[in-house]
PDB file of N, CA and C in Angstrom:
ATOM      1  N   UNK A   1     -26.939  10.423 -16.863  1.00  0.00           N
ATOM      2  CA  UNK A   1     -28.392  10.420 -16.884  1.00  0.00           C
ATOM      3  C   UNK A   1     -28.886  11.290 -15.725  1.00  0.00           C
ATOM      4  N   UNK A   2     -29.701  12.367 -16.079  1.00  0.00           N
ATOM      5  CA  UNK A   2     -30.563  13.140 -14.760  1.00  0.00           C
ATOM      6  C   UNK A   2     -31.219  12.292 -13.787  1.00  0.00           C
ATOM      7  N   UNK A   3     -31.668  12.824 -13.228  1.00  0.00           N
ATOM      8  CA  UNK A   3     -32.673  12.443 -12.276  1.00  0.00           C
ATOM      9  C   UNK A   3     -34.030  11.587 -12.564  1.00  0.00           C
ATOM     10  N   UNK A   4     -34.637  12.867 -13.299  1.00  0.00           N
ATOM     11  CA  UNK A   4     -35.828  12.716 -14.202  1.00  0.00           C
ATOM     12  C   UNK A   4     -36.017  11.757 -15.162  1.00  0.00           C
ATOM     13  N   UNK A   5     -34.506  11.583 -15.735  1.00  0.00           N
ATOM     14  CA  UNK A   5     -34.529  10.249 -17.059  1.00  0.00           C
ATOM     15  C   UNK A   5     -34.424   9.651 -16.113  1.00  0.00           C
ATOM     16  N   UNK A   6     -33.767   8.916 -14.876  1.00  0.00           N
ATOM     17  CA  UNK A   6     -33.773   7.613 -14.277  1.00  0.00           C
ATOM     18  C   UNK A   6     -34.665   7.374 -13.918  1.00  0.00           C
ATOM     19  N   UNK A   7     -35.841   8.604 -13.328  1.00  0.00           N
ATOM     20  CA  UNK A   7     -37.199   7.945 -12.815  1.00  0.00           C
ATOM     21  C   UNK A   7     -37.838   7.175 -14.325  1.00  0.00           C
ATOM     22  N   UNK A   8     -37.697   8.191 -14.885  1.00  0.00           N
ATOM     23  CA  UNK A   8     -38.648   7.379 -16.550  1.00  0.00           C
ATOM     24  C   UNK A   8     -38.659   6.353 -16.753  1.00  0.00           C
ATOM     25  N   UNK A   9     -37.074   5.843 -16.683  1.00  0.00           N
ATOM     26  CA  UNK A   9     -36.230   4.595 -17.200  1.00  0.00           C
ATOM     27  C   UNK A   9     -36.759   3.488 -16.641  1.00  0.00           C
ATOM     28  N   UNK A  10     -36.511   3.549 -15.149  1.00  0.00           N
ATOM     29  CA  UNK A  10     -36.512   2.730 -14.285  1.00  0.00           C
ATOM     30  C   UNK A  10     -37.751   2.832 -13.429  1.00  0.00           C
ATOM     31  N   UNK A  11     -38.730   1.398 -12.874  1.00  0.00           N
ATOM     32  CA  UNK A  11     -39.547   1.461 -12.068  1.00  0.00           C
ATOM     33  C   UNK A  11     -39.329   1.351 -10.591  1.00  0.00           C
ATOM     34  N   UNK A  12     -40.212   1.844 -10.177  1.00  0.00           N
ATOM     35  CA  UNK A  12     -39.385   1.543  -8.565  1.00  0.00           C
ATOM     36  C   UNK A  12     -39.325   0.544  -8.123  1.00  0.00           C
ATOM     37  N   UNK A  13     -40.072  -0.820  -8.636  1.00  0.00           N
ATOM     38  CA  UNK A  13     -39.546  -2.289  -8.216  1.00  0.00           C
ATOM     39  C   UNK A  13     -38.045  -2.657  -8.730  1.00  0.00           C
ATOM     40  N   UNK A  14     -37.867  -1.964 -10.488  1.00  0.00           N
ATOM     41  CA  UNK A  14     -36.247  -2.382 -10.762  1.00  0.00           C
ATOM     42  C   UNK A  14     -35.172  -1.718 -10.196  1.00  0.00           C
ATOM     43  N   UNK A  15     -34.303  -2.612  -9.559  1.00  0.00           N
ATOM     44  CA  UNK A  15     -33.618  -2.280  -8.680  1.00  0.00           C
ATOM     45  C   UNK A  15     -31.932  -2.780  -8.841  1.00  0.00           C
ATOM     46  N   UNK A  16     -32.578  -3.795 -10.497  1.00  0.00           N
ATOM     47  CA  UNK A  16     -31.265  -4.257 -10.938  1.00  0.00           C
ATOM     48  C   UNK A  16     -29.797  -3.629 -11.258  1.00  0.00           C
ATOM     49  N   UNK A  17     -28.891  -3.674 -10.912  1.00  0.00           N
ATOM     50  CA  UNK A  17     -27.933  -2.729 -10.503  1.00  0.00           C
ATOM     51  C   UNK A  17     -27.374  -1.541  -9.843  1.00  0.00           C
ATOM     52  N   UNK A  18     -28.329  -1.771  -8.783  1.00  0.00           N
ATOM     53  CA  UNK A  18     -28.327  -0.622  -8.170  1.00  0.00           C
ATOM     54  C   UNK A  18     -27.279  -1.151  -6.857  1.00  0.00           C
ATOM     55  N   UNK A  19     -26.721  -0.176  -5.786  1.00  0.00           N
ATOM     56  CA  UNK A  19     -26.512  -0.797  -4.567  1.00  0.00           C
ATOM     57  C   UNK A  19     -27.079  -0.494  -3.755  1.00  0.00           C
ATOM     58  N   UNK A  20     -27.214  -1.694  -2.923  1.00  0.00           N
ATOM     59  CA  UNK A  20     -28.152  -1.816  -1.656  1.00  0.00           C
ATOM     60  C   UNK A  20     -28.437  -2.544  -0.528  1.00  0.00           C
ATOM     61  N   UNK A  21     -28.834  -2.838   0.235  1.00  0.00           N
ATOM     62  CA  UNK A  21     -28.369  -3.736   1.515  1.00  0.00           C
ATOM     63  C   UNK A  21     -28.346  -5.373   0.795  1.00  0.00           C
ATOM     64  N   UNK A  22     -27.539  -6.129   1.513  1.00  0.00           N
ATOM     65  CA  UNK A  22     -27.781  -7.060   1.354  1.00  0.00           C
ATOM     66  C   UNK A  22     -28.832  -8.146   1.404  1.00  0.00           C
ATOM     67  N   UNK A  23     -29.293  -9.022   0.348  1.00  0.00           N
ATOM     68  CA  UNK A  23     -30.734  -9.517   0.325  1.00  0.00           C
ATOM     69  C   UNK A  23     -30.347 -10.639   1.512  1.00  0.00           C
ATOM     70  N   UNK A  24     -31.725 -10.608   2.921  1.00  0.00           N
ATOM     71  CA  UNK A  24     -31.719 -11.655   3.461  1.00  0.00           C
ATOM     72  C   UNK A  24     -31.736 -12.763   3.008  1.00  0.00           C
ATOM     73  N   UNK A  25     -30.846 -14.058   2.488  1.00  0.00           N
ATOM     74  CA  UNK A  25     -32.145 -15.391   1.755  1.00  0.00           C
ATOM     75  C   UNK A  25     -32.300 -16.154   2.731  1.00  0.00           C
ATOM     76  N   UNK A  26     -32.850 -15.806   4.449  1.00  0.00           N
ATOM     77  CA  UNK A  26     -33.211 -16.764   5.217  1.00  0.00           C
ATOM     78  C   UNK A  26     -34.933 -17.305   4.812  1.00  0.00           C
ATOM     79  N   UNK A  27     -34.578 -18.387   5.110  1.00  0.00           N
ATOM     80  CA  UNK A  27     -36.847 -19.069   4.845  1.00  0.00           C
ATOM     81  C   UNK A  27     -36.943 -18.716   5.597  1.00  0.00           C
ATOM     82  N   UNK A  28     -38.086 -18.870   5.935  1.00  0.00           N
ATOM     83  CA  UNK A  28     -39.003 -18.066   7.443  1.00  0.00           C
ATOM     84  C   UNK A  28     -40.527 -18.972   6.621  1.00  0.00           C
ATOM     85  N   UNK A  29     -41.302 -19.180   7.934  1.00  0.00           N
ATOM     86  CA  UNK A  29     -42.451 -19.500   7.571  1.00  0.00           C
ATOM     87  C   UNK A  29     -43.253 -17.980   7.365  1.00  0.00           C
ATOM     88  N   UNK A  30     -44.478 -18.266   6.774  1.00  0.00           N
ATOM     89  CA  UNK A  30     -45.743 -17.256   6.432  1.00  0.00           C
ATOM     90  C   UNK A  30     -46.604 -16.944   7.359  1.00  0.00           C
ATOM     91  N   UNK A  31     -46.492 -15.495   7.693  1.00  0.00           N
ATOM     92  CA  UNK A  31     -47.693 -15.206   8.895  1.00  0.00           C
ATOM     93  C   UNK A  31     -49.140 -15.821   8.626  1.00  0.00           C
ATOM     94  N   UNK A  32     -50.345 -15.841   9.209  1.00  0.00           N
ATOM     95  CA  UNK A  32     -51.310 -16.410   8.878  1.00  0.00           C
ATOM     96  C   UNK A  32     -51.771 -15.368   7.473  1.00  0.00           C
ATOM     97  N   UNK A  33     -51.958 -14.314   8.204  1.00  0.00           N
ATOM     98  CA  UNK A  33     -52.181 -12.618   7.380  1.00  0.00           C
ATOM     99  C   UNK A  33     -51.606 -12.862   6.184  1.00  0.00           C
ATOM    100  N   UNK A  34     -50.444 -13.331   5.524  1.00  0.00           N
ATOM    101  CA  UNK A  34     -49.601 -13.641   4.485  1.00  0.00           C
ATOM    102  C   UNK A  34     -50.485 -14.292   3.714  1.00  0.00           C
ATOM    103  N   UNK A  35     -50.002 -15.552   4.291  1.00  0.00           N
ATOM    104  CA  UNK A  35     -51.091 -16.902   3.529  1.00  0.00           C
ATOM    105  C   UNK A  35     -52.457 -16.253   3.123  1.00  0.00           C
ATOM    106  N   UNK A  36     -52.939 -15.743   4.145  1.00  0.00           N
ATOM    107  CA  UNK A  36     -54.501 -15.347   3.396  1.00  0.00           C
ATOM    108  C   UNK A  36     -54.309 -14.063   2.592  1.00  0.00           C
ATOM    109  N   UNK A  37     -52.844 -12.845   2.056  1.00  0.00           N
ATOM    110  CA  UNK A  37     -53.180 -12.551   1.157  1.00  0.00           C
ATOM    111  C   UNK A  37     -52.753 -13.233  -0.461  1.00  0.00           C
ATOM    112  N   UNK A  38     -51.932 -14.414   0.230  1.00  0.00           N
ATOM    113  CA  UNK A  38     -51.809 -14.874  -0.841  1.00  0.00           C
ATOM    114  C   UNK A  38     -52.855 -15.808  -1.655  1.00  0.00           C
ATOM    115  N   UNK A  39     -54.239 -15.742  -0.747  1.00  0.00           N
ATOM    116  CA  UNK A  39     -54.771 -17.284  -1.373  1.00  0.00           C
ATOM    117  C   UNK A  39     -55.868 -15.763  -1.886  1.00  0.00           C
ATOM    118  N   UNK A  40     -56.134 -14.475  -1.364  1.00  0.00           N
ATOM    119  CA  UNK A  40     -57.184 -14.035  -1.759  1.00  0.00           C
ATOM    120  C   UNK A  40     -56.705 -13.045  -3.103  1.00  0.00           C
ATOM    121  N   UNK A  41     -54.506 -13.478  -3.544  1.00  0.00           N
ATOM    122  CA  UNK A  41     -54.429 -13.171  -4.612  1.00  0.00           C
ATOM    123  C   UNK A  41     -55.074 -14.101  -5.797  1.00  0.00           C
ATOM    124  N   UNK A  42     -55.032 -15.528  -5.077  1.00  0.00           N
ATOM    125  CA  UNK A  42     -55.229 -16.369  -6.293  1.00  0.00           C
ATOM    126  C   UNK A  42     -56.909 -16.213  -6.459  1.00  0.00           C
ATOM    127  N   UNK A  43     -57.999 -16.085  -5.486  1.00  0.00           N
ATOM    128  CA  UNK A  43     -59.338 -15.771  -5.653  1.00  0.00           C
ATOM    129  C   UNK A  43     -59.259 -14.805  -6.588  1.00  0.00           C
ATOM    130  N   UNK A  44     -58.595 -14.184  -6.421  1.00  0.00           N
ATOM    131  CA  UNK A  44     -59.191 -12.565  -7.630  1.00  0.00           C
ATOM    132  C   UNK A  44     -58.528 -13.054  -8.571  1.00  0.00           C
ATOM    133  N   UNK A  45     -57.675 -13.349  -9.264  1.00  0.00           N
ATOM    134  CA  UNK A  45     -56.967 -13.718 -10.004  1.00  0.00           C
ATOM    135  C   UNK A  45     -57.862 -15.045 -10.881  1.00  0.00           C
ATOM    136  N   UNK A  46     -58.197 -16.015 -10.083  1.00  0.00           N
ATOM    137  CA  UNK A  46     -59.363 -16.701 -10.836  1.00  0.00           C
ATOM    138  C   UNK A  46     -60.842 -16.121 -10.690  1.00  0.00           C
ATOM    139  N   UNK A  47     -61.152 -15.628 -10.102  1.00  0.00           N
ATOM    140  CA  UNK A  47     -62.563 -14.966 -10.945  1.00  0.00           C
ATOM    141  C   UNK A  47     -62.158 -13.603 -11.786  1.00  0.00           C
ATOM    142  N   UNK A  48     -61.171 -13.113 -12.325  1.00  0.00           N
ATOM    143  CA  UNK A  48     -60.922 -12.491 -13.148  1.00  0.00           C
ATOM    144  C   UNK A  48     -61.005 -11.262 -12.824  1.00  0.00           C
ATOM    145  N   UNK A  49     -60.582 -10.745 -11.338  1.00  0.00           N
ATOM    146  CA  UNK A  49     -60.701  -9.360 -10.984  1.00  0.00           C
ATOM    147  C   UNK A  49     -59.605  -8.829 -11.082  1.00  0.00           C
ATOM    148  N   UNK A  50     -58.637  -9.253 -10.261  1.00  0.00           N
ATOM    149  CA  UNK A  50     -57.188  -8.800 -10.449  1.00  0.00           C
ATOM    150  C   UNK A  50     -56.412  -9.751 -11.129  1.00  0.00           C
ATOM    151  N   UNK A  51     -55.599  -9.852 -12.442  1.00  0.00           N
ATOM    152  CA  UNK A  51     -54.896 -10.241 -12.659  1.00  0.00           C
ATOM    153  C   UNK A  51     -53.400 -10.315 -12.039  1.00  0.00           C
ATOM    154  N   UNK A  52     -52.525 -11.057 -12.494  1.00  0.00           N
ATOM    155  CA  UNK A  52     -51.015 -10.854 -12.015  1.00  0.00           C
ATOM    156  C   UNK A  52     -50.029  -9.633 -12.243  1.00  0.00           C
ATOM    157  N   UNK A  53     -50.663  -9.172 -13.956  1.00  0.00           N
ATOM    158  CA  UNK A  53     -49.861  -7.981 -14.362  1.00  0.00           C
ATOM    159  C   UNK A  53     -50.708  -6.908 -13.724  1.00  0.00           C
ATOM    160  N   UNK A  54     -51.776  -6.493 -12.786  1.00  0.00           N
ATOM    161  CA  UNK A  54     -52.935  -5.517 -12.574  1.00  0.00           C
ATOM    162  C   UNK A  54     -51.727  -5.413 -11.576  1.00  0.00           C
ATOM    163  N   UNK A  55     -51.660  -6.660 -10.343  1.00  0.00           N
ATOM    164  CA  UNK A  55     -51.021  -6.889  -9.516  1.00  0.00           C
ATOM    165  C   UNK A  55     -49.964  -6.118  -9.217  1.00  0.00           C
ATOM    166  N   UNK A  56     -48.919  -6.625 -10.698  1.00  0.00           N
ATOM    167  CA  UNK A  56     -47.533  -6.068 -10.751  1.00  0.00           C
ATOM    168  C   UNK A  56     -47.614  -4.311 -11.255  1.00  0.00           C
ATOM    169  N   UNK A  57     -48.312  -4.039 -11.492  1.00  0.00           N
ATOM    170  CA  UNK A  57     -48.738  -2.340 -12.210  1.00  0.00           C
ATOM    171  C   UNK A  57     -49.350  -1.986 -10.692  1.00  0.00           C
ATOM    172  N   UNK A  58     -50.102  -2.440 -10.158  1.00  0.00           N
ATOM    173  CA  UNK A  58     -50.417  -1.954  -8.988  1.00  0.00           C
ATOM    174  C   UNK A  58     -49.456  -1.477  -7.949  1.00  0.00           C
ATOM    175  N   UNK A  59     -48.496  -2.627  -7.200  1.00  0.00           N
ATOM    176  CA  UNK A  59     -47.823  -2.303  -6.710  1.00  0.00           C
ATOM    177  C   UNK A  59     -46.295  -1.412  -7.381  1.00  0.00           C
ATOM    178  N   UNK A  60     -46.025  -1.170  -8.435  1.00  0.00           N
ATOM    179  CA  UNK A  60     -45.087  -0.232  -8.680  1.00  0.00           C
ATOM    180  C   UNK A  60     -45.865   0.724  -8.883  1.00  0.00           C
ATOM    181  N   UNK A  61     -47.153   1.272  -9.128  1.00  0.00           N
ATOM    182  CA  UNK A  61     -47.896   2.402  -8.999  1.00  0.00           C
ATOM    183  C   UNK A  61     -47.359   3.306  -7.160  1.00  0.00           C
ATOM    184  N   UNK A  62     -47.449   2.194  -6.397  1.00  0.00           N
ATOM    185  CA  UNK A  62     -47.384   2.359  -5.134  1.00  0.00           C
ATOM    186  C   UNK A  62     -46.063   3.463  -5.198  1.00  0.00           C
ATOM    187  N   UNK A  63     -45.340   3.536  -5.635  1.00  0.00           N
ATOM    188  CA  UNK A  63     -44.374   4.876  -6.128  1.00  0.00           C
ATOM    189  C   UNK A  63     -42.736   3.764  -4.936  1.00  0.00           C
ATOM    190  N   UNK A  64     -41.827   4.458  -5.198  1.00  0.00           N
ATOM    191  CA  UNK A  64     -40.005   3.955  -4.264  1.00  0.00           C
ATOM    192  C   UNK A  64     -40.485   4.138  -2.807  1.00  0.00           C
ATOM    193  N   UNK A  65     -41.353   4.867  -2.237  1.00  0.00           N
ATOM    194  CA  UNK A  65     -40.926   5.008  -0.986  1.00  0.00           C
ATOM    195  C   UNK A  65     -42.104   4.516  -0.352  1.00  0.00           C
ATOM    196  N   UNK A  66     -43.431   4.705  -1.038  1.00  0.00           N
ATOM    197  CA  UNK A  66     -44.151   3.180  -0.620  1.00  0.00           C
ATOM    198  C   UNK A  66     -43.463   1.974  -0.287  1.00  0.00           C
ATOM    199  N   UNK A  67     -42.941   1.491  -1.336  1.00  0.00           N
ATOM    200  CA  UNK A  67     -42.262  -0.001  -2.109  1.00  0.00           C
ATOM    201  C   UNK A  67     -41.430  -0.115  -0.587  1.00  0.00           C
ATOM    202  N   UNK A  68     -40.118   1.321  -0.712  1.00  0.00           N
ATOM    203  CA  UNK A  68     -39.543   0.865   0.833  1.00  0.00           C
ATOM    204  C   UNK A  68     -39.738   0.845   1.988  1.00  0.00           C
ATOM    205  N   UNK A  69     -41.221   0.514   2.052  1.00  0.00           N
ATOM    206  CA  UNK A  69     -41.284   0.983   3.461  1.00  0.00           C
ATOM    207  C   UNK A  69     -42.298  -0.207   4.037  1.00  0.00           C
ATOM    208  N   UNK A  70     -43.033  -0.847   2.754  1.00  0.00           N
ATOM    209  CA  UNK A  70     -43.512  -1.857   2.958  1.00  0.00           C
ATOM    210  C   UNK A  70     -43.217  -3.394   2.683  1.00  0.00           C
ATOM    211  N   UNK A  71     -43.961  -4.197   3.176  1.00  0.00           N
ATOM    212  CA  UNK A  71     -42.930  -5.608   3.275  1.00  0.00           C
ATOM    213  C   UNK A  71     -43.713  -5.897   1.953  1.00  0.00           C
ATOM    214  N   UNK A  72     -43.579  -7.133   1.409  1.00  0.00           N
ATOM    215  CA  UNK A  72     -43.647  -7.705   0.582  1.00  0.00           C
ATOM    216  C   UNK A  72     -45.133  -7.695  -0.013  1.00  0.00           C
ATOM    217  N   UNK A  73     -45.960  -8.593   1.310  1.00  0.00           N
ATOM    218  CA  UNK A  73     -47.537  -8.454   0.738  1.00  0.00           C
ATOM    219  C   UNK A  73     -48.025  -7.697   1.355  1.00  0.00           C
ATOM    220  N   UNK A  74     -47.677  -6.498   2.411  1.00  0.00           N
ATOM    221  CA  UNK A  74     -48.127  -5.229   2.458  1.00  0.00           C
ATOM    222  C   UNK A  74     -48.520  -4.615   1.267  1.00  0.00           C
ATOM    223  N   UNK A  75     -47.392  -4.765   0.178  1.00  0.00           N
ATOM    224  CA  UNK A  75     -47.490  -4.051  -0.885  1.00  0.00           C
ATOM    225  C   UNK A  75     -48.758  -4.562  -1.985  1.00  0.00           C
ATOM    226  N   UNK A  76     -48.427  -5.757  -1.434  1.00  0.00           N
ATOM    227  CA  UNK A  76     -49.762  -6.546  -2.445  1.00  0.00           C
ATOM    228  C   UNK A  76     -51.422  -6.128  -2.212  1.00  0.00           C
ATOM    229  N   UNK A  77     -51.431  -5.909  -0.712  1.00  0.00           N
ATOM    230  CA  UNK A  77     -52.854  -5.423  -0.299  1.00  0.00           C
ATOM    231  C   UNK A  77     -52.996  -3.867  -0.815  1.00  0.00           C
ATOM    232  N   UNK A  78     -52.066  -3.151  -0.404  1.00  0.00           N
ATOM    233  CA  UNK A  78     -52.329  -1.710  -0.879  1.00  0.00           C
ATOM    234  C   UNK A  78     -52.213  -1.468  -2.696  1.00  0.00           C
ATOM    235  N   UNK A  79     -51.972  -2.429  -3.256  1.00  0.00           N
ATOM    236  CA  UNK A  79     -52.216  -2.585  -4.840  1.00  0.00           C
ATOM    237  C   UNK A  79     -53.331  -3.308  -4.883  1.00  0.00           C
ATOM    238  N   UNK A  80     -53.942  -4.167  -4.189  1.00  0.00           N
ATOM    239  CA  UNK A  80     -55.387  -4.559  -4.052  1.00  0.00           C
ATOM    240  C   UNK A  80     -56.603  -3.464  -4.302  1.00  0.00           C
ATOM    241  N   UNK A  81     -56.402  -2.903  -2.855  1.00  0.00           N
ATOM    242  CA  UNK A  81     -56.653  -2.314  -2.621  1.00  0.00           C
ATOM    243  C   UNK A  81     -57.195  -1.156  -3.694  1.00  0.00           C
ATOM    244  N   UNK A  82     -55.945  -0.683  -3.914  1.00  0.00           N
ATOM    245  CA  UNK A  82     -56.405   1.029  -4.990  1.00  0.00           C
ATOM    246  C   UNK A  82     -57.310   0.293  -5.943  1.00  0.00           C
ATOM    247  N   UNK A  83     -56.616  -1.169  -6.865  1.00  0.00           N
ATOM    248  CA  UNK A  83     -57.176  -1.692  -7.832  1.00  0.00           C
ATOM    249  C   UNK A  83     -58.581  -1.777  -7.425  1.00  0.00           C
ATOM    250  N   UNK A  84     -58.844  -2.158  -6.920  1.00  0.00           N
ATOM    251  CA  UNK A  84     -60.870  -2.234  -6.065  1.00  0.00           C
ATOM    252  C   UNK A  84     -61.193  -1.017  -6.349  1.00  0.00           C
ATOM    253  N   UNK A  85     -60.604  -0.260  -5.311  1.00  0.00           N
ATOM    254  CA  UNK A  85     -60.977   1.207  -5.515  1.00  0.00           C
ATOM    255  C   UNK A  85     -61.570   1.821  -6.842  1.00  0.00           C
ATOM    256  N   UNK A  86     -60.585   1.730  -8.031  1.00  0.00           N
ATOM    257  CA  UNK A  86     -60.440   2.008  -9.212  1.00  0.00           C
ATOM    258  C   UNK A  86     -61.490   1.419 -10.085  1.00  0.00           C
ATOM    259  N   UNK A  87     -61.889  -0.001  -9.834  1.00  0.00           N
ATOM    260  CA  UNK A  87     -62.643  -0.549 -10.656  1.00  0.00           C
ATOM    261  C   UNK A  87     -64.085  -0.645 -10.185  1.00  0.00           C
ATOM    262  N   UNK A  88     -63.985   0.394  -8.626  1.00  0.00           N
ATOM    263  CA  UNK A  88     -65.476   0.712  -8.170  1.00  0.00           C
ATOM    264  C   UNK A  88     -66.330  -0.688  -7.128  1.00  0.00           C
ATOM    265  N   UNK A  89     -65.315  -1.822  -7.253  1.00  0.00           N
ATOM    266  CA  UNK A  89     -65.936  -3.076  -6.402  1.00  0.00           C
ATOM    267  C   UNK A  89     -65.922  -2.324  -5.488  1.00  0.00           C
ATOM    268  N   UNK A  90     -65.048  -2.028  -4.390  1.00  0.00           N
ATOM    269  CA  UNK A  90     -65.025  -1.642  -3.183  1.00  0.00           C
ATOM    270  C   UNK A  90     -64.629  -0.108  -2.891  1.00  0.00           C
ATOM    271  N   UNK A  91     -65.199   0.760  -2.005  1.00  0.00           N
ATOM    272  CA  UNK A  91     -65.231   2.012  -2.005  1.00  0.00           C
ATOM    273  C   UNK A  91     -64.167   2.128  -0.602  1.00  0.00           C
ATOM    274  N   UNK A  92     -63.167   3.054   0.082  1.00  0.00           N
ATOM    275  CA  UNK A  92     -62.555   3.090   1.160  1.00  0.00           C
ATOM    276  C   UNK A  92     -63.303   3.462   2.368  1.00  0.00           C
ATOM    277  N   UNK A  93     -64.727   3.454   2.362  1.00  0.00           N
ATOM    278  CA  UNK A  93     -65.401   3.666   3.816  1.00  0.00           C
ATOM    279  C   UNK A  93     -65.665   2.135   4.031  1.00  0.00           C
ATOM    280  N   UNK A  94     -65.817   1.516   2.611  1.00  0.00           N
ATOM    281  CA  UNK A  94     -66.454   0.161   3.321  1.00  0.00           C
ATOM    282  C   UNK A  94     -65.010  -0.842   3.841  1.00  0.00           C
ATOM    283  N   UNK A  95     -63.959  -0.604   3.337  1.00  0.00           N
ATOM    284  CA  UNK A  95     -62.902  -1.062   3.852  1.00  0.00           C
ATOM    285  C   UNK A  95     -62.460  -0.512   4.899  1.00  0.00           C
ATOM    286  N   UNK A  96     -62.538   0.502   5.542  1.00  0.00           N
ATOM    287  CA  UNK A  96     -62.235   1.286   6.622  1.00  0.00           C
ATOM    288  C   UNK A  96     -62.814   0.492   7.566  1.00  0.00           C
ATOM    289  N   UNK A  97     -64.224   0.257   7.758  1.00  0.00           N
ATOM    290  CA  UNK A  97     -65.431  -0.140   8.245  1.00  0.00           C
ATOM    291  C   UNK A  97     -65.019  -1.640   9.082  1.00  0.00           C
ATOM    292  N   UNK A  98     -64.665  -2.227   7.676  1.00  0.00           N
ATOM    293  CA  UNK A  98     -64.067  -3.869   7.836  1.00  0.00           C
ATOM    294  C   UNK A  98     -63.239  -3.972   8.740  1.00  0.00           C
ATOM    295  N   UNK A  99     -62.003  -2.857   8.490  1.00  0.00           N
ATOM    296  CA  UNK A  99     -60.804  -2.584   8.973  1.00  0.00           C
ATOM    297  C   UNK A  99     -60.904  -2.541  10.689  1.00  0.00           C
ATOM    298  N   UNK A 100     -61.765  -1.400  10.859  1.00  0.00           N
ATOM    299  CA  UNK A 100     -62.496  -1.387  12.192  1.00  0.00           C
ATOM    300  C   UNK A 100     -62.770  -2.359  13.242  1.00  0.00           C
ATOM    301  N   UNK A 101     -63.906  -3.686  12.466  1.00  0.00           N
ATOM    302  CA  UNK A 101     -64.608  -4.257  12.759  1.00  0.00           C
ATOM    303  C   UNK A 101     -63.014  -5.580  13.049  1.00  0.00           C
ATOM    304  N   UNK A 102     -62.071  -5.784  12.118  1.00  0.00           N
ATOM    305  CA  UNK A 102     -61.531  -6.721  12.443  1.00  0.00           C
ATOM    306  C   UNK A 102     -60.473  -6.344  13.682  1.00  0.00           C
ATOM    307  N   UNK A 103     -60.060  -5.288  13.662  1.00  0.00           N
ATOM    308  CA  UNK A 103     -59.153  -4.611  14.935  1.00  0.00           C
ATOM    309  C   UNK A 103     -59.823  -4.707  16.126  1.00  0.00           C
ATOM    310  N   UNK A 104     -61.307  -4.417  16.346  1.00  0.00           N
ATOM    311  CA  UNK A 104     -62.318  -4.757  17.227  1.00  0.00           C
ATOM    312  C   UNK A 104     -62.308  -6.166  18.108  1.00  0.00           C
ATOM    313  N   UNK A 105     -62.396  -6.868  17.020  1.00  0.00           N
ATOM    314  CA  UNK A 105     -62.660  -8.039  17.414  1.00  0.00           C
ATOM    315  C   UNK A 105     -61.553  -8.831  17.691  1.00  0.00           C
ATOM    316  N   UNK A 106     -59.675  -8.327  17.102  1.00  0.00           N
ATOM    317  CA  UNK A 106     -58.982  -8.176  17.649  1.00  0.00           C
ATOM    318  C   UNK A 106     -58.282  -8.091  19.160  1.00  0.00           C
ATOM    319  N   UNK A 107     -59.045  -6.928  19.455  1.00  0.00           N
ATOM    320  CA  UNK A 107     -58.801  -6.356  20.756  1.00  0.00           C
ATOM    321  C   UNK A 107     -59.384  -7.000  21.923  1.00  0.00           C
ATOM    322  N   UNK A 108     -60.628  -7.225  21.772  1.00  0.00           N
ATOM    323  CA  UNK A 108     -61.099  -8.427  22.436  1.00  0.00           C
ATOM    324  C   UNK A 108     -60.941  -9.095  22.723  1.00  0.00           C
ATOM    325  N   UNK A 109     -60.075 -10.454  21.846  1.00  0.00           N
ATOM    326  CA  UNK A 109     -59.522 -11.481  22.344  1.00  0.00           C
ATOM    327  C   UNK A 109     -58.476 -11.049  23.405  1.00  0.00           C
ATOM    328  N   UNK A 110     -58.615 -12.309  24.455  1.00  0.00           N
ATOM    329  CA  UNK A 110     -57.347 -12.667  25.444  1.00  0.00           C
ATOM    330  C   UNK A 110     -55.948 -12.522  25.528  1.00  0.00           C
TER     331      UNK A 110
END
């Protein structure tokens, strides 16, 4: 198989048979940042903005070297993210803006 057919074939989340480092399976608790993108997956998800499959199309949109380079719900925000973008809720100055404002207020603290 070329190159070109394996990209076709395969998405950059499937990774099934491939080789590759070994999967950590240590638990670890959830950063705070985590938890809240996981609860503001389930908000969009029940008011009907982002679904789960938008979700899963989102982040393999994110292309292999996105995917490797980001952690888990990194990937989830930057598939948020475009998805907003795309469907016109949110524009990238006003997230920039936010972005700003929370690093700000960040820095501030002690």
């Amino acid at each position: 198989m070329t190159g070109s057919e394996e990209l076709l074939k395969r998405l950059p989340t499937d990774l099934g048979g491939l080789s590759g480092d070994a999967i950590s399976r240590t638990e670890h608790d959830l950063e705070p940042w985590e938890k809240r993108c996981h609860a503001l997956a389930d908000v969009l998800d029940f008011h009907k903005i982002i679904n789960t499959e938008e979700k899963r199309r989102g982040v393999e949109a994110l292309g292999a070297e996105m995917i490797g380079k980001l952690s888990y719900y990194e990937r989830w925000i930057a598939a948020f993210a475009n998805i907003l973008f795309q469907k016109g809720i949110l524009v990238p100055v006003d997230l920039a803006r936010k972005m700003a404002e929370v690093e700000a207020r960040r820095a501030a603290q002690p």
